[in-house]
N, C-alpha and C. Protein backbone atom coordinates (compact mmCIF):
# COMPACT_ATOMS: atom_id res chain seq x y z
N UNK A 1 0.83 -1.18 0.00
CA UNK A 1 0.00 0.00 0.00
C UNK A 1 0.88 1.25 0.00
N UNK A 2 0.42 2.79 -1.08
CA UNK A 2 1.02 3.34 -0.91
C UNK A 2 0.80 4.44 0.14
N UNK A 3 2.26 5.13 1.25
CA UNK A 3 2.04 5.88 2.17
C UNK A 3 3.01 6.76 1.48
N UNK A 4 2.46 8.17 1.59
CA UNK A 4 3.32 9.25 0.82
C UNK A 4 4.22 9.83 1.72
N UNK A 5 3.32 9.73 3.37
CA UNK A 5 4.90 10.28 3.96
C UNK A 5 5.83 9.08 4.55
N UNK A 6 5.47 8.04 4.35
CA UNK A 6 6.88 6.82 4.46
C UNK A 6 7.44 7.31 3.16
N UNK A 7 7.23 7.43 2.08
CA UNK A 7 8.20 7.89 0.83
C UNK A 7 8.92 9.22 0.83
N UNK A 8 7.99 10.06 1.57
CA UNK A 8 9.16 11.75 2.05
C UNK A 8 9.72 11.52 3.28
N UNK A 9 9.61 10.63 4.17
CA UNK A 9 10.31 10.55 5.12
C UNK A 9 11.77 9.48 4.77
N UNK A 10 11.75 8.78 3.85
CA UNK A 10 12.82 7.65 3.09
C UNK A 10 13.70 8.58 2.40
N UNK A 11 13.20 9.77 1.64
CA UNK A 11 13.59 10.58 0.62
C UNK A 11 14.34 11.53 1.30
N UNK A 12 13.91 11.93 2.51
CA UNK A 12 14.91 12.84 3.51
C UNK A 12 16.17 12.15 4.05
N UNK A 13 15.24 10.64 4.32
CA UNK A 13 16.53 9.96 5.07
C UNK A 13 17.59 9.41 3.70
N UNK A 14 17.21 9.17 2.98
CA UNK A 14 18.41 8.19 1.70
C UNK A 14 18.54 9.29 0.95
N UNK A 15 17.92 10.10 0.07
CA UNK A 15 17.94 10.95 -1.26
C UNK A 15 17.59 12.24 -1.46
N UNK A 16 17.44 13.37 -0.56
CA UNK A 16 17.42 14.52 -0.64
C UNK A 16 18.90 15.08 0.08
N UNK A 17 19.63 15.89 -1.06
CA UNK A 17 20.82 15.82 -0.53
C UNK A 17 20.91 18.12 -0.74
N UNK A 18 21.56 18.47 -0.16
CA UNK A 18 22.07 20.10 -0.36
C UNK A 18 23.31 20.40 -0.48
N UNK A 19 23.49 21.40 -1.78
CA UNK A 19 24.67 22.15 -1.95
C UNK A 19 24.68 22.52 -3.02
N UNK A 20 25.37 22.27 -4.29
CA UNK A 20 25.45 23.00 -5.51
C UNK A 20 25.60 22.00 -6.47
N UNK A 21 24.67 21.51 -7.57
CA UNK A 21 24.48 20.22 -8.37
C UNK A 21 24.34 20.76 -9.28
N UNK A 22 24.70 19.79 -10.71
CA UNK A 22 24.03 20.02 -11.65
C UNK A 22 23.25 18.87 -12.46
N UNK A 23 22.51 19.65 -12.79
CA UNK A 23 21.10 18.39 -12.86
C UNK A 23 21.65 18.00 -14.53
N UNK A 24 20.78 16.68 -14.82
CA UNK A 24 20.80 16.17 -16.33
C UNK A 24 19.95 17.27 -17.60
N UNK A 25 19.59 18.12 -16.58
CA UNK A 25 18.94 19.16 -17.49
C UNK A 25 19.70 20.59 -17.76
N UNK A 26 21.11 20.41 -17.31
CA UNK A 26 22.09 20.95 -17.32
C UNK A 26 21.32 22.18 -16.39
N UNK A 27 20.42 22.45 -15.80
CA UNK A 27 20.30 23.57 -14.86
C UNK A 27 21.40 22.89 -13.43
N UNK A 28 21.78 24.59 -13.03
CA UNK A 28 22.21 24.14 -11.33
C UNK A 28 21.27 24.62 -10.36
N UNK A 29 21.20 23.42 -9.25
CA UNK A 29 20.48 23.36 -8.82
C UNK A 29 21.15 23.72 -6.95
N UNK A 30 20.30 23.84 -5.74
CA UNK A 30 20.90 23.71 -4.36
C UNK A 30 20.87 22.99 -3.59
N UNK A 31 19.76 22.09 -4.41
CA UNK A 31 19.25 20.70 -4.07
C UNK A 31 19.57 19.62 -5.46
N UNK A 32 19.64 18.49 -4.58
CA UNK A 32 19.26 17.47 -5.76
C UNK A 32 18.58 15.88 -5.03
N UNK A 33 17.56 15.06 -5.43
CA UNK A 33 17.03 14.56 -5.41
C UNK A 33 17.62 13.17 -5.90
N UNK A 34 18.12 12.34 -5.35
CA UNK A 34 18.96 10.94 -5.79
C UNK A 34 17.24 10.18 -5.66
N UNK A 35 16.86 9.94 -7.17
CA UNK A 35 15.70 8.88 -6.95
C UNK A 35 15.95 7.71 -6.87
N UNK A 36 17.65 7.04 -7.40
CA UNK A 36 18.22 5.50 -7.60
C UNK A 36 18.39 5.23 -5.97
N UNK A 37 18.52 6.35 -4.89
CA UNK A 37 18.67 5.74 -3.80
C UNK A 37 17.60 5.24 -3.05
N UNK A 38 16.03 5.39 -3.69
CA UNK A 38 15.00 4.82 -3.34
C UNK A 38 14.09 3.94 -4.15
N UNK A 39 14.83 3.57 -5.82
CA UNK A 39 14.17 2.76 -6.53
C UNK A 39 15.11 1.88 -5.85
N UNK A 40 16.34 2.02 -5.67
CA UNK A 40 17.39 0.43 -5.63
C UNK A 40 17.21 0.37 -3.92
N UNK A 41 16.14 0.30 -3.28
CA UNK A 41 15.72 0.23 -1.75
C UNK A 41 15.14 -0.47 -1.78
N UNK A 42 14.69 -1.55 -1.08
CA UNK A 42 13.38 -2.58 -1.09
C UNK A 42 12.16 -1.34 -0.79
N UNK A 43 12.19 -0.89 0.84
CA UNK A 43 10.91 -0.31 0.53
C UNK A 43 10.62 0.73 -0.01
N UNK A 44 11.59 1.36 -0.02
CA UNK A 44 11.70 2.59 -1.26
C UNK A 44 10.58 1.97 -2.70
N UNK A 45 11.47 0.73 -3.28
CA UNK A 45 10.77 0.60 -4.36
C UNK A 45 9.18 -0.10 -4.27
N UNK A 46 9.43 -0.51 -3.30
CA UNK A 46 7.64 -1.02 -2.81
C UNK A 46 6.96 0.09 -2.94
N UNK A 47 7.12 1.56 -2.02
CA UNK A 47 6.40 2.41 -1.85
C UNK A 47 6.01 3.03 -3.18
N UNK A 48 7.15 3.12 -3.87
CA UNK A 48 7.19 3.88 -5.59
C UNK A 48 6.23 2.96 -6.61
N UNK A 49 5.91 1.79 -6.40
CA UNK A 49 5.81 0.83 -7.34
C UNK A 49 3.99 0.90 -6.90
N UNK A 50 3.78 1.10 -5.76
CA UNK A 50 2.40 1.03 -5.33
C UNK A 50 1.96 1.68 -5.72
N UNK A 51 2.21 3.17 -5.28
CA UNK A 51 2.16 4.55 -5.46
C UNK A 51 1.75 5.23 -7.28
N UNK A 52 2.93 4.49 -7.88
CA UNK A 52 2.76 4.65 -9.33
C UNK A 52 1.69 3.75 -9.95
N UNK A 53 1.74 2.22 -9.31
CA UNK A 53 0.53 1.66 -9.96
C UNK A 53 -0.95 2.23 -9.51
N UNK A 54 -1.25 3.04 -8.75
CA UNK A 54 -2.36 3.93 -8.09
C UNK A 54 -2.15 4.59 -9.43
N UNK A 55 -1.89 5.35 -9.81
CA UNK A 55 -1.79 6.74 -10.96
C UNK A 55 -2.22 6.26 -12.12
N UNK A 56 -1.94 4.91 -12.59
CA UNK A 56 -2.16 4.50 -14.28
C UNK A 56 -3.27 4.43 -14.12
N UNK A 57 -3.46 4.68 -15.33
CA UNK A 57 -5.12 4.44 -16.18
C UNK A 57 -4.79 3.40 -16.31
N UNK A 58 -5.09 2.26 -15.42
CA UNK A 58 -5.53 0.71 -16.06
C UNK A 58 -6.30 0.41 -17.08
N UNK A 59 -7.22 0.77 -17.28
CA UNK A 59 -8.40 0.39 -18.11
C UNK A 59 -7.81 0.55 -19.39
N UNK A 60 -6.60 1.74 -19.85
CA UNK A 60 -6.28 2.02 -20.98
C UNK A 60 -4.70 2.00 -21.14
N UNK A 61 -4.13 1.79 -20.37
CA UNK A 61 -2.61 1.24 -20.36
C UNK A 61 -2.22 -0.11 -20.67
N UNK A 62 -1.67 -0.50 -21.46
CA UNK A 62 -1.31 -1.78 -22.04
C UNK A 62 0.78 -2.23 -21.54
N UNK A 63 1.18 -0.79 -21.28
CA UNK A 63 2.36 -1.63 -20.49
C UNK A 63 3.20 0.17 -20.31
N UNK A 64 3.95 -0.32 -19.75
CA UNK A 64 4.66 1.00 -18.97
C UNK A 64 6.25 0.77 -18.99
N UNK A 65 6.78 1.96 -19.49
CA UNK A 65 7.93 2.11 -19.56
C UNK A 65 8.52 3.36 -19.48
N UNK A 66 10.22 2.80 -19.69
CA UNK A 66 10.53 4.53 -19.32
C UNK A 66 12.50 4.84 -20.30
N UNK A 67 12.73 5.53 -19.53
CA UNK A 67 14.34 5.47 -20.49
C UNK A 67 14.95 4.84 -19.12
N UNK A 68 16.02 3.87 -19.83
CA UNK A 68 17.15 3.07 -19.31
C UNK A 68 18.30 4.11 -18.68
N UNK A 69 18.53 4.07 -17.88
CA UNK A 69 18.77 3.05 -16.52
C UNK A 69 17.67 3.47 -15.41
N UNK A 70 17.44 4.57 -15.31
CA UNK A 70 16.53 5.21 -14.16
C UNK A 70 15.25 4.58 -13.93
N UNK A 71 14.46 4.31 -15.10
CA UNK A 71 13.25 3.87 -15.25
C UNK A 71 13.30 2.38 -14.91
N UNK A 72 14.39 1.49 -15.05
CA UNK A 72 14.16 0.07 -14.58
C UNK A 72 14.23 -0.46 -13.79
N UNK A 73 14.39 0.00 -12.70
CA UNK A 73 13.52 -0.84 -11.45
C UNK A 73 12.34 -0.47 -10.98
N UNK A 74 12.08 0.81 -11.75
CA UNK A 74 10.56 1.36 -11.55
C UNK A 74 9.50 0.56 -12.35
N UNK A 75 9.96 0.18 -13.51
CA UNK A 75 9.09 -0.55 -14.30
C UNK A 75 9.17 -1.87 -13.58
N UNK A 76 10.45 -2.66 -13.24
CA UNK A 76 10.25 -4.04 -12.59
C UNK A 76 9.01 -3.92 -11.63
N UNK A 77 9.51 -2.56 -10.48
CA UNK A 77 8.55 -2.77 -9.54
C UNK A 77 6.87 -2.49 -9.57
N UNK A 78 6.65 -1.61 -10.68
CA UNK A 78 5.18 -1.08 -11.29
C UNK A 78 4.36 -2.79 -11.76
N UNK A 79 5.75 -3.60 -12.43
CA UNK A 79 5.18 -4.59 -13.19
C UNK A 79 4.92 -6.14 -11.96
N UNK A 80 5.99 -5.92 -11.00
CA UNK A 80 5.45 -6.86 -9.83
C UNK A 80 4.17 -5.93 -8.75
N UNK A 81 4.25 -5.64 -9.09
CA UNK A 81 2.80 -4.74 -8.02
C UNK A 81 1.39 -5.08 -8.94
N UNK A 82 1.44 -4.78 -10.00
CA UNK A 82 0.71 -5.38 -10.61
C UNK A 82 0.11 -6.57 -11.01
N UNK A 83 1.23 -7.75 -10.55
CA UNK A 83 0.92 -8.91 -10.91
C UNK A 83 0.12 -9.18 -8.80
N UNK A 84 0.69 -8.63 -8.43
CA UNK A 84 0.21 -8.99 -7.03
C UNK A 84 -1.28 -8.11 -6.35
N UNK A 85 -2.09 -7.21 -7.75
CA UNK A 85 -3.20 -6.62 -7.54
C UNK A 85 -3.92 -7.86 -9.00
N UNK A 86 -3.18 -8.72 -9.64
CA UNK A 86 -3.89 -9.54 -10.83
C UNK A 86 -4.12 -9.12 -11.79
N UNK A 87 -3.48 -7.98 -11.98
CA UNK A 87 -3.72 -6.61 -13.77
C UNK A 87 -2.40 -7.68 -14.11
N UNK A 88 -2.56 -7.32 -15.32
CA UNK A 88 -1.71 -7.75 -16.52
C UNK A 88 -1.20 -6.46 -16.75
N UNK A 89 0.24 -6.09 -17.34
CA UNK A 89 0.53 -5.40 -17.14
C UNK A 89 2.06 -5.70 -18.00
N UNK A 90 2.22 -4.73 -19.37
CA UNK A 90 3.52 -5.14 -19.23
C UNK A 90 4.83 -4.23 -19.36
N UNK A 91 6.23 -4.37 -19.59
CA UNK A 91 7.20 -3.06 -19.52
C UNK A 91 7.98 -3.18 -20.60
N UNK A 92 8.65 -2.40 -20.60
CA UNK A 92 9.35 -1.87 -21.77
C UNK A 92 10.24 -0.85 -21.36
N UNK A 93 11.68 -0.82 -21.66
CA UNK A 93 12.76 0.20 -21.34
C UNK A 93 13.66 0.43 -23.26
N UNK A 94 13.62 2.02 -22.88
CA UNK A 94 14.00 2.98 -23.74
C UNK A 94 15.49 3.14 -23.54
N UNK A 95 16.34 3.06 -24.83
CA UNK A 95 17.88 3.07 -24.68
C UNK A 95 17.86 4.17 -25.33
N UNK A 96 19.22 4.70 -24.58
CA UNK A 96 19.52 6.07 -25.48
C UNK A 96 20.28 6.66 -26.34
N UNK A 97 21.26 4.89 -26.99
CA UNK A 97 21.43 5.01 -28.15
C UNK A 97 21.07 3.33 -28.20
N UNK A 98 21.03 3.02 -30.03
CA UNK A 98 20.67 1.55 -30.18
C UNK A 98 22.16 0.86 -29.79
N UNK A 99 21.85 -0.52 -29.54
CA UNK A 99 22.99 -1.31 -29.26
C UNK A 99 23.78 -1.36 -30.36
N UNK A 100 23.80 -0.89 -31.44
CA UNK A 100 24.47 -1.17 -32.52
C UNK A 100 25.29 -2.54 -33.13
N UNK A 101 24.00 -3.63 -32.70
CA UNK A 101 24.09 -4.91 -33.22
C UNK A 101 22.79 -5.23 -33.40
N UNK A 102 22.64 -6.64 -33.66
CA UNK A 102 21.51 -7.19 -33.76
C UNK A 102 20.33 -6.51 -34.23
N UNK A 103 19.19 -6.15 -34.08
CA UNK A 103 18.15 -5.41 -34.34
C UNK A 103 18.35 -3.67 -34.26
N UNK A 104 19.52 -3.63 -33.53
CA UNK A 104 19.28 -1.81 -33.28
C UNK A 104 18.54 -1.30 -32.79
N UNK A 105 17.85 -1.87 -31.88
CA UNK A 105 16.10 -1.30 -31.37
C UNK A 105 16.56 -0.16 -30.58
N UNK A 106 15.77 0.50 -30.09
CA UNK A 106 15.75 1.69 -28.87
C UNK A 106 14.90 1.28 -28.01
N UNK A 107 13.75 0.21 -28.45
CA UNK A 107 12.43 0.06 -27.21
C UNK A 107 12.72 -1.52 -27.13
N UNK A 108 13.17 -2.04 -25.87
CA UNK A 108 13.06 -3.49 -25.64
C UNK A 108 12.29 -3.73 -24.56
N UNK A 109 11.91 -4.98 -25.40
CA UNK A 109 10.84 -5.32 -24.10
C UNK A 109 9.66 -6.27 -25.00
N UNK A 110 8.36 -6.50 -24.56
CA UNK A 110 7.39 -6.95 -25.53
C UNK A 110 6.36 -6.20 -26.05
N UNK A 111 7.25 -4.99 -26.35
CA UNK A 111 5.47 -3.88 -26.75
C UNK A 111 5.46 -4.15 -28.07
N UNK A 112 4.53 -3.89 -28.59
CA UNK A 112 3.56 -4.15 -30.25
C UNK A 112 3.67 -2.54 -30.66
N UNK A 113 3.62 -1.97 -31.82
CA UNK A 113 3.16 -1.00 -32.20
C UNK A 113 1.21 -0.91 -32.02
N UNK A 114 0.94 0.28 -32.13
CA UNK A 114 -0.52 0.14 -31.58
C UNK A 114 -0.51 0.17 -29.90
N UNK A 115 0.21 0.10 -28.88
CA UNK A 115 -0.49 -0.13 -27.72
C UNK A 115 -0.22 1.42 -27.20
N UNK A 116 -0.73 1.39 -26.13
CA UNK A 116 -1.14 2.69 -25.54
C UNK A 116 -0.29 2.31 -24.38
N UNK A 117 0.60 3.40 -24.04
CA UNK A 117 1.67 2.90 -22.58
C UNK A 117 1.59 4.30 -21.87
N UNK A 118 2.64 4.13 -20.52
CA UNK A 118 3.05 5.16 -19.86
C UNK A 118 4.30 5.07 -19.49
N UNK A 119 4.99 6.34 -19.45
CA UNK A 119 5.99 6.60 -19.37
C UNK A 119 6.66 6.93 -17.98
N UNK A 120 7.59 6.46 -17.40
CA UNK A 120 7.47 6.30 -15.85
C UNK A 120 9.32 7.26 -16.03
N UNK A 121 9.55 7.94 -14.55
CA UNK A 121 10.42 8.73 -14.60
C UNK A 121 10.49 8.38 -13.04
N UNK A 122 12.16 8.85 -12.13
CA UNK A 122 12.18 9.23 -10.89
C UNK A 122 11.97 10.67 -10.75
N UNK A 123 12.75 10.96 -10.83
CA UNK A 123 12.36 12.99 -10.90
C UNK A 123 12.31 13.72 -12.31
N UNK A 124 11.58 14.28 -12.40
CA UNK A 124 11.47 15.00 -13.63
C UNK A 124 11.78 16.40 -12.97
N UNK A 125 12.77 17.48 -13.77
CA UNK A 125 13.17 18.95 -14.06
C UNK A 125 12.17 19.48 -15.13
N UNK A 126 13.08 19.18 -16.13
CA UNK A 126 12.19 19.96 -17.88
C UNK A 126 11.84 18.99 -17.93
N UNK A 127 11.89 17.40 -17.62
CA UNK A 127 11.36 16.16 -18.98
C UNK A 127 11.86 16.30 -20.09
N UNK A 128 13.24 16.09 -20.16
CA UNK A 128 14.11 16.02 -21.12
C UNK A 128 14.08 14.72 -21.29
N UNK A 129 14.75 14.19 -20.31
CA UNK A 129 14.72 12.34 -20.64
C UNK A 129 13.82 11.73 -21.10
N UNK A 130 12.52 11.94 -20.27
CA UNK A 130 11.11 11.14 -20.45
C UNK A 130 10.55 11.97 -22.28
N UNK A 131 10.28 12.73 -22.80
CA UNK A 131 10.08 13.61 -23.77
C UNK A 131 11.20 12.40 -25.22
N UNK A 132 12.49 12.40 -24.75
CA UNK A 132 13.41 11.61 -25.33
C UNK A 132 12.19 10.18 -25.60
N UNK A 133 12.09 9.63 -24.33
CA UNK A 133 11.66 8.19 -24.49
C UNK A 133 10.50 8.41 -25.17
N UNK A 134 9.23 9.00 -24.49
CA UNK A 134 8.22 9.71 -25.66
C UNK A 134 8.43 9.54 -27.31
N UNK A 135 9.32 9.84 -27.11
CA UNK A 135 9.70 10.46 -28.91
C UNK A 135 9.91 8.75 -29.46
N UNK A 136 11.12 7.97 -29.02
CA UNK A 136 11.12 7.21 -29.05
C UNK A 136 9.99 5.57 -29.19
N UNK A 137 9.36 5.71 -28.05
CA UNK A 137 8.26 5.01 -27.87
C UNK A 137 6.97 5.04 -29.13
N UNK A 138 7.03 6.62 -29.05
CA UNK A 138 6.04 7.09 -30.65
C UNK A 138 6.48 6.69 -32.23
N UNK A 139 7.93 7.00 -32.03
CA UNK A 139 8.47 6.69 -33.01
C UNK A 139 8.21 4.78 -33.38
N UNK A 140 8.19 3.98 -32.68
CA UNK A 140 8.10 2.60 -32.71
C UNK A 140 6.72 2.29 -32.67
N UNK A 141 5.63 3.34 -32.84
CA UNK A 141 4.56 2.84 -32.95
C UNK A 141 3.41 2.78 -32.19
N UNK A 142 3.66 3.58 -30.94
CA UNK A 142 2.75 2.82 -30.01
C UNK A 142 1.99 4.68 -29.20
N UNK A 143 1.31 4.71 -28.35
CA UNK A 143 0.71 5.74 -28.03
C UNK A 143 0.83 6.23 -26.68
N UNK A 144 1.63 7.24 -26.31
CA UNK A 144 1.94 7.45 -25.08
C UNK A 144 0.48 8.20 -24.37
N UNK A 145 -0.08 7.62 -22.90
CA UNK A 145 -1.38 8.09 -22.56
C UNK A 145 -0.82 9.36 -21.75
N UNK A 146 0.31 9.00 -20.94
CA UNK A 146 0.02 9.83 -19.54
C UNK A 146 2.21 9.14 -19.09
N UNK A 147 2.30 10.22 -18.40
CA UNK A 147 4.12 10.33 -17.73
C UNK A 147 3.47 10.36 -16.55
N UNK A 148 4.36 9.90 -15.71
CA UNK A 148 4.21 9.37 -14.46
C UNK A 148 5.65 9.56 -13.99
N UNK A 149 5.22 10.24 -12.46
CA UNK A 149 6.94 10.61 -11.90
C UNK A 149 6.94 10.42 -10.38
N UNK A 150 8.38 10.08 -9.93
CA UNK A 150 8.29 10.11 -8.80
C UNK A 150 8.04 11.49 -7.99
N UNK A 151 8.77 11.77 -8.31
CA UNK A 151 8.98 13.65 -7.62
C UNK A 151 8.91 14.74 -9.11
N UNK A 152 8.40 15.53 -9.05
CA UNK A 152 8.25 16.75 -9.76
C UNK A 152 9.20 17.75 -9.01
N UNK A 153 9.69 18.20 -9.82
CA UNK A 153 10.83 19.64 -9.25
C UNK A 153 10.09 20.87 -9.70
N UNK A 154 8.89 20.64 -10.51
CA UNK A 154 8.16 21.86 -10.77
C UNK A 154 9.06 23.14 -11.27
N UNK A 155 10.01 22.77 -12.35
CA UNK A 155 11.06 23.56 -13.20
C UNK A 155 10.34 23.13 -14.79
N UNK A 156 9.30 23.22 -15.24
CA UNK A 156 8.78 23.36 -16.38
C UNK A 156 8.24 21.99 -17.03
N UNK A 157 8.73 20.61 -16.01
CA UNK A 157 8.79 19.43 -16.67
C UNK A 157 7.20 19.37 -17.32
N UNK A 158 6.14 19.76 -16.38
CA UNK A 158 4.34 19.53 -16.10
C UNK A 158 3.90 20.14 -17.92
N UNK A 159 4.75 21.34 -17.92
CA UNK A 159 4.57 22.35 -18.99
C UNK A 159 5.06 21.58 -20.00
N UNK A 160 6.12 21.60 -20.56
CA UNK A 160 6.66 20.76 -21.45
C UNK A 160 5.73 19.24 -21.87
N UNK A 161 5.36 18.25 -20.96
CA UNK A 161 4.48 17.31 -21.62
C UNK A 161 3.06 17.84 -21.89
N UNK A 162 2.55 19.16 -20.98
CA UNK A 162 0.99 19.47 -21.68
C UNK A 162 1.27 19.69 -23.25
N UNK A 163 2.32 20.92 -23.09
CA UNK A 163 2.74 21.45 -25.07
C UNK A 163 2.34 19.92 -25.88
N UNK A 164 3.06 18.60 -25.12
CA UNK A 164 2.76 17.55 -26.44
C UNK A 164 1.53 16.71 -26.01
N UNK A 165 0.07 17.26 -25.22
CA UNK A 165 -0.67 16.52 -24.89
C UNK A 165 -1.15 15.84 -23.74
N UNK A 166 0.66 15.36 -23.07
CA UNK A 166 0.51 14.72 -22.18
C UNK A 166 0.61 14.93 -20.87
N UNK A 167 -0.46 14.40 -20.25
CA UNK A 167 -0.83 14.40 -18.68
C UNK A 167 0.57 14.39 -17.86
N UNK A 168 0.96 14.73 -17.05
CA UNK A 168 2.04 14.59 -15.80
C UNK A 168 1.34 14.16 -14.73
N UNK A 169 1.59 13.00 -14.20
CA UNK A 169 1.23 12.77 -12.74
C UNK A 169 2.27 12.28 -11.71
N UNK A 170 2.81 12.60 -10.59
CA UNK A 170 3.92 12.98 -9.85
C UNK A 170 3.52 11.91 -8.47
N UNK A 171 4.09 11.37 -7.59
CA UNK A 171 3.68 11.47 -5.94
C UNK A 171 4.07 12.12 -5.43
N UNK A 172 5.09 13.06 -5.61
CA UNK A 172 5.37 14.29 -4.93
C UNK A 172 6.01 15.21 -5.10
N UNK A 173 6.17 16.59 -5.02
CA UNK A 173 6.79 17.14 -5.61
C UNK A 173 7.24 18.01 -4.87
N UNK A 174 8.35 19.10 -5.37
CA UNK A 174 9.23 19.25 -3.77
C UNK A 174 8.89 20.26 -2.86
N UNK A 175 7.56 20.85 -3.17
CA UNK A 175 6.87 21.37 -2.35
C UNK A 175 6.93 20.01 -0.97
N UNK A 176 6.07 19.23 -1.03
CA UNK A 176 6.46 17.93 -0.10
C UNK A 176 7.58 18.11 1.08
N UNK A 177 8.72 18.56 0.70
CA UNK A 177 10.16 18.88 1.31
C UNK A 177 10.29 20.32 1.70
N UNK A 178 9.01 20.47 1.60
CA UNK A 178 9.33 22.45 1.88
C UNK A 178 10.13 23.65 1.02
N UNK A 179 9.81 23.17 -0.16
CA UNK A 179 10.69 23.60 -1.21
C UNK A 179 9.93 24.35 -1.97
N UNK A 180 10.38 25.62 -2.24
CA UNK A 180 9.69 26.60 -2.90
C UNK A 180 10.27 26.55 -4.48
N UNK A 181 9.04 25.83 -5.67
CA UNK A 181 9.41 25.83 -6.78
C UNK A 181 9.94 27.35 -7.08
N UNK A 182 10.71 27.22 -8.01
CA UNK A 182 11.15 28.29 -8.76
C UNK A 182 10.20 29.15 -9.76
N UNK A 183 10.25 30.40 -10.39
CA UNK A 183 8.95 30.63 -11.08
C UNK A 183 9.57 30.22 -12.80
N UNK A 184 9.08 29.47 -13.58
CA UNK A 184 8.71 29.12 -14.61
C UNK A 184 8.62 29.95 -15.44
N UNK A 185 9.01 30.23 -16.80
CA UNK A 185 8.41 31.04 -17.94
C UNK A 185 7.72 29.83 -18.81
């Protein structure tokens, strides 16, 4: 079951860290948010995996994925939470270049062109990465419904997927931590 403040109270204790970072979105930041120190946690990833399977549109999600490396233990754990609520449910991870053998794919996993997925993230800034996999995922055929994140930093990521349609849904965002988003253009 998901509890949001066992996940901000884990996130204080393992992965909210202060000083001067720079994020994958090349902004610097005074904070930074380690989400691998609570996907690669047992209950870290229990809590994330519950939490996120709460958010999908079941009824219209056919499997969930995200970009490689960040996204895969989120998808393992989205995809065992699911088997232990009896949804079917399946995953798929986004590379961010092809292996440059065999098939060359960018999307592995068992998705079909045609299915309707979601895109799973630990923290999103702009949604640079997830936007990447997006592109990707579309590109191979298939229909992104809705992004799904652990933490929102509320630095434009929400904005950036409305521009292409898509829904943002977060468990927390760093308001949560007492954190005053930044203002946005």
């Amino acid at each position: 079951m998901y509890d949001k403040q066992a996940l901000c109270n884990l996130f204080r204790e393992r992965a909210l860290k202060f000083g001067n970072f720079t994020l994958a979105s090349g902004k610097q930041a005074t904070y930074y948010l380690d989400g691998k120190q609570i996907t690669l946690h047992s209950k870290g990833l229990q809590l994330v995996s519950e939490g996120l399977l709460d958010l999908i549109d079941l009824d219209n999600i056919q499997a969930v994925g995200g970009m490689s490396i960040g996204a895969d233990p989120i998808v393992a754990g989205v995809l065992a939470a699911a088997a232990q609520r009896g949804r079917d449910l399946l995953g798929f991870l986004v590379r961010k270049e092809s292996k440059g053998h065999g098939t060359n794919k960018f999307v592995e996993g068992p998705l079909v062109p045609g299915m309707k997925v979601a895109i799973v993230e630990d923290v999103v800034t702009t949604g640079g990465s997830s936007l990447l996999a997006v592109d990707r995922v579309q590109d191979f055929g298939c229909e992104v419904v809705q992004v799904l994140a652990i933490i929102d930093r509320m630095e434009g990521g929400a904005k950036n997927f409305a521009a292409r349609q898509l829904p943002l849904k977060s468990l927390l965002t760093i308001q949560d931590f007492g954190i005053t988003p930044p203002v946005v253009d």
